[in-house]
C-alpha atoms as a PDB file:
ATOM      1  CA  UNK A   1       0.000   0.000   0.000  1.00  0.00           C
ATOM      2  CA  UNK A   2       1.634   3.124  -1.209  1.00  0.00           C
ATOM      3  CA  UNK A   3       1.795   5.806   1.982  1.00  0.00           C
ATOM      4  CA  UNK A   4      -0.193   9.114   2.231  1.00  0.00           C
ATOM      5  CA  UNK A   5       2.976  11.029   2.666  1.00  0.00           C
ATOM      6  CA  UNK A   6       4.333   9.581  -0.722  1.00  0.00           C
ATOM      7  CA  UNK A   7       1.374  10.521  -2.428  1.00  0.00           C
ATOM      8  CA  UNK A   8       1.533  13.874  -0.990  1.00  0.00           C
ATOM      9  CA  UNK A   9       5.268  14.137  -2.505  1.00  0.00           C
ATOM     10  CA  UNK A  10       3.719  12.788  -6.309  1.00  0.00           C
ATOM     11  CA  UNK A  11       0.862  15.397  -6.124  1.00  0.00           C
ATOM     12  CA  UNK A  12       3.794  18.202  -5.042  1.00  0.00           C
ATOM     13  CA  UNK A  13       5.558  17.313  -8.056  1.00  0.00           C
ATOM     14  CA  UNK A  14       3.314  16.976 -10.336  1.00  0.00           C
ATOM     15  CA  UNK A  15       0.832  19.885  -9.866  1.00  0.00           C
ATOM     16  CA  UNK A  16       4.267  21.930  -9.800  1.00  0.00           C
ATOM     17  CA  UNK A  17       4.994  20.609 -13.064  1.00  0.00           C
ATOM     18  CA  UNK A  18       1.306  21.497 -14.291  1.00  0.00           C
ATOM     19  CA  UNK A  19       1.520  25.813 -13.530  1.00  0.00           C
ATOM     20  CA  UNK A  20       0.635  25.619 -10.083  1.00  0.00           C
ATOM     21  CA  UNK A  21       1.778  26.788  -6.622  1.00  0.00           C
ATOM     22  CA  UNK A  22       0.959  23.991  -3.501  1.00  0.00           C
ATOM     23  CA  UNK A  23       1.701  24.343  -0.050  1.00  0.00           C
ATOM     24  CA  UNK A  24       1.381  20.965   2.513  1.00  0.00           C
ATOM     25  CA  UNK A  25      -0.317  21.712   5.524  1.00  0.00           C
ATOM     26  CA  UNK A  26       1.663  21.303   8.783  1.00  0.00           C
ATOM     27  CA  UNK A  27       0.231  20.389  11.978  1.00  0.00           C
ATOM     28  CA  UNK A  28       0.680  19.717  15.632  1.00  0.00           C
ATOM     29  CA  UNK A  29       0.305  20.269  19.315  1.00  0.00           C
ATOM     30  CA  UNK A  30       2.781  21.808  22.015  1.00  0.00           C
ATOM     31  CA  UNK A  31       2.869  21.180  25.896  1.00  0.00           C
ATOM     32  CA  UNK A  32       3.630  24.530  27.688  1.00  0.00           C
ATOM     33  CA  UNK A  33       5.957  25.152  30.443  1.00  0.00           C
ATOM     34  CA  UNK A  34       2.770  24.883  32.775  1.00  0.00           C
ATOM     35  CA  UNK A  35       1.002  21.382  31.431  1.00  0.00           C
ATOM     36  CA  UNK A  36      -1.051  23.011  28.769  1.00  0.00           C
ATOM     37  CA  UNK A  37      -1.547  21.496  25.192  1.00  0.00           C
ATOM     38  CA  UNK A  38      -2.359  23.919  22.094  1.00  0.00           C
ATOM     39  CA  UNK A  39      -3.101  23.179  18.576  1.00  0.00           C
ATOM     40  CA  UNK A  40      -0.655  24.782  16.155  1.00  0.00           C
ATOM     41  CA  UNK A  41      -1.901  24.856  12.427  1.00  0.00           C
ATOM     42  CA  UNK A  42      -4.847  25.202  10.546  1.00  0.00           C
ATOM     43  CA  UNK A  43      -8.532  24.444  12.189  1.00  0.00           C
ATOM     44  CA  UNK A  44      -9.357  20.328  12.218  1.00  0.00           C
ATOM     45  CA  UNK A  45     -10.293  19.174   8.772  1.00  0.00           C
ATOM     46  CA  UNK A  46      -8.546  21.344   6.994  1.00  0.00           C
ATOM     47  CA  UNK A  47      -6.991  19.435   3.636  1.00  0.00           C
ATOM     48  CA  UNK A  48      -3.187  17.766   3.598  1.00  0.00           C
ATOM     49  CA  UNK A  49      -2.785  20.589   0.967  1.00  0.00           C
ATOM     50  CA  UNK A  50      -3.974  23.732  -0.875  1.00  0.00           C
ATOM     51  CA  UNK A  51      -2.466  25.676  -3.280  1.00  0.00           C
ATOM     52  CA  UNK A  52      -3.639  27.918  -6.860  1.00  0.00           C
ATOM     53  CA  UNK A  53      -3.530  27.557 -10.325  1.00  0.00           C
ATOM     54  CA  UNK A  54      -0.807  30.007 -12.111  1.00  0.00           C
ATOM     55  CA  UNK A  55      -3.505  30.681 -15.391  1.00  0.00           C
ATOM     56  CA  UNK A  56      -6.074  31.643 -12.941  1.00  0.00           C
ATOM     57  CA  UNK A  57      -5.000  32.499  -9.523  1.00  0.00           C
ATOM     58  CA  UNK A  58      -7.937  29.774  -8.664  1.00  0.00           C
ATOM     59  CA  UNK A  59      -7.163  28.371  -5.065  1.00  0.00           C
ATOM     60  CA  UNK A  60      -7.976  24.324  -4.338  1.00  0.00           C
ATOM     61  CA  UNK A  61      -7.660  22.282  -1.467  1.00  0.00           C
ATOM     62  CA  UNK A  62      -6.507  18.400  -1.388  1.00  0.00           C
ATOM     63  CA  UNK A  63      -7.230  15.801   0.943  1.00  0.00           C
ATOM     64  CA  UNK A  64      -4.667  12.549   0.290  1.00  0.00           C
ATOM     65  CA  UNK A  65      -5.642   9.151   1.082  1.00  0.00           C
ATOM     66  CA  UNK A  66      -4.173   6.128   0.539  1.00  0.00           C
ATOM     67  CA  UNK A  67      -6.297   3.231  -1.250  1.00  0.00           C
ATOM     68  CA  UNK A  68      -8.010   2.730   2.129  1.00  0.00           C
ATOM     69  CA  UNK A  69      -7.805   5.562   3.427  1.00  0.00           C
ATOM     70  CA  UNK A  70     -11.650   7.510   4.352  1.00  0.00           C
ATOM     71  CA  UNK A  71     -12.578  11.182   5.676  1.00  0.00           C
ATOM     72  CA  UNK A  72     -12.741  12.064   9.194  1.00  0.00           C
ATOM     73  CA  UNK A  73     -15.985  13.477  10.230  1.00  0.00           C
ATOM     74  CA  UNK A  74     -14.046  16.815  10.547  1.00  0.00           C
ATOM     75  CA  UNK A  75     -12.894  16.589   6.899  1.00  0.00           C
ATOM     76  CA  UNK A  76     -16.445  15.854   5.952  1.00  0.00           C
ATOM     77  CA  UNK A  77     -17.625  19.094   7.454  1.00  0.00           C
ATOM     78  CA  UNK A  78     -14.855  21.137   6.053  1.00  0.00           C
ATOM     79  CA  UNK A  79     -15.708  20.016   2.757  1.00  0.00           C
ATOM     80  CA  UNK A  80     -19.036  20.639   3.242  1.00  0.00           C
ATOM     81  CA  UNK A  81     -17.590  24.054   4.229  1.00  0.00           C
ATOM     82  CA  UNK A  82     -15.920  24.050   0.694  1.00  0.00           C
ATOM     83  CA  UNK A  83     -18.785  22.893  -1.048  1.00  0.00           C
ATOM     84  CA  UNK A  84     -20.535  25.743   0.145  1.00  0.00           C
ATOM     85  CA  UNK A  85     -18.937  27.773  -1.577  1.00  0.00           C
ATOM     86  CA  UNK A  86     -17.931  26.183  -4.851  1.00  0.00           C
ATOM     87  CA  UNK A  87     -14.247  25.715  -3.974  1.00  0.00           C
ATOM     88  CA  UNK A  88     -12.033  23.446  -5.968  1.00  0.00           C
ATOM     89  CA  UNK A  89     -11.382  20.505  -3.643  1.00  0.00           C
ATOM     90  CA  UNK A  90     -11.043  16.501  -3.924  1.00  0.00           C
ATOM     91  CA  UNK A  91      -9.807  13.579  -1.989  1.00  0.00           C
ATOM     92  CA  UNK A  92      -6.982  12.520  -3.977  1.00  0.00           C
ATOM     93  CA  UNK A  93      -5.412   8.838  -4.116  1.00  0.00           C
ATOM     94  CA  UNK A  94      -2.355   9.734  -7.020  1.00  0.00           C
ATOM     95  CA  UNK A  95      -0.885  12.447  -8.587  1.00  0.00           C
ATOM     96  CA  UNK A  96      -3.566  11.556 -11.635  1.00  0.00           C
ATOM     97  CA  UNK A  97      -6.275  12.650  -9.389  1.00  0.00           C
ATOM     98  CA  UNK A  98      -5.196  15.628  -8.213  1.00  0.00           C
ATOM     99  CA  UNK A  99      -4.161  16.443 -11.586  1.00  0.00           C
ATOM    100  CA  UNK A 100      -8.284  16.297 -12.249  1.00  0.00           C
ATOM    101  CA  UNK A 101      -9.355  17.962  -9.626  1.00  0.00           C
ATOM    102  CA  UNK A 102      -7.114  20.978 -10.442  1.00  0.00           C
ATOM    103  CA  UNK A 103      -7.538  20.815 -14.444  1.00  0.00           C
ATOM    104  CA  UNK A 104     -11.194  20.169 -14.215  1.00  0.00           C
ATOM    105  CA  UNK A 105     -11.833  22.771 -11.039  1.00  0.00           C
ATOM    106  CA  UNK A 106     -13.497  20.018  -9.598  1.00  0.00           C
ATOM    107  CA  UNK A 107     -15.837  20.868  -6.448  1.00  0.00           C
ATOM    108  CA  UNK A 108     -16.046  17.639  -3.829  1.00  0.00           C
ATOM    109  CA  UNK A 109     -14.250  15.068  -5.994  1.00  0.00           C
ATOM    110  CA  UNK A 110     -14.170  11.678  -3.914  1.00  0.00           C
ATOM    111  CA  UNK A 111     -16.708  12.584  -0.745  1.00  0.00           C
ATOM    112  CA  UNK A 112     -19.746  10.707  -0.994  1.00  0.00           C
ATOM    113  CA  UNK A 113     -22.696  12.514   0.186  1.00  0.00           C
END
């Protein structure tokens, strides 16, 4: 099974080979000096990686999975989020699908409703 984080890498390339700009979304949490924890990043949901279209400026959003791999409830409602408002976005499996997505500016590829 090929690993979300080498998938990530293919789309990278490849959408950066196809005129566009994409950034991969960094999370995590940090204990403070006094026991604390606090979220660092982007709000829970958010997509493995965004990024726009050079032709266009058009932004999109990716969510990777692996062959198995399904949304969270938290990506669900952030896509919903995106749906909303007509934003490219897609759960990709392989470069070739993000390539779609992006090409085609398609809205909610790979969620089922």
């Amino acid at each position: 099974m090929t690993s979300e984080h080498k998938i990530q890498n293919d789309i990278r390339i490849a959408l950066s080979r196809h005129q566009c700009t994409v950034f991969r979304v960094n999370v995590g949490s940090v204990k403070t000096p006094d026991g604390r924890f606090f979220s660092a990043g982007v709000p829970s949901g958010h997509p493995d990686m965004y990024g726009y279209r050079w032709s266009d400026n058009q932004i999109f959003y990716i969510e990777v999975k692996n062959e198995r791999g399904r949304p969270r409830k938290d990506q669900i409602r952030f896509h919903n989020f995106l749906q909303s408002h007509n934003v490219i976005h897609g759960i990709c499996r392989s470069a070739d699908d993000a390539l779609k997505v992006v090409k085609e500016g398609l809205v909610g590829y790979g969620f089922k409703d």
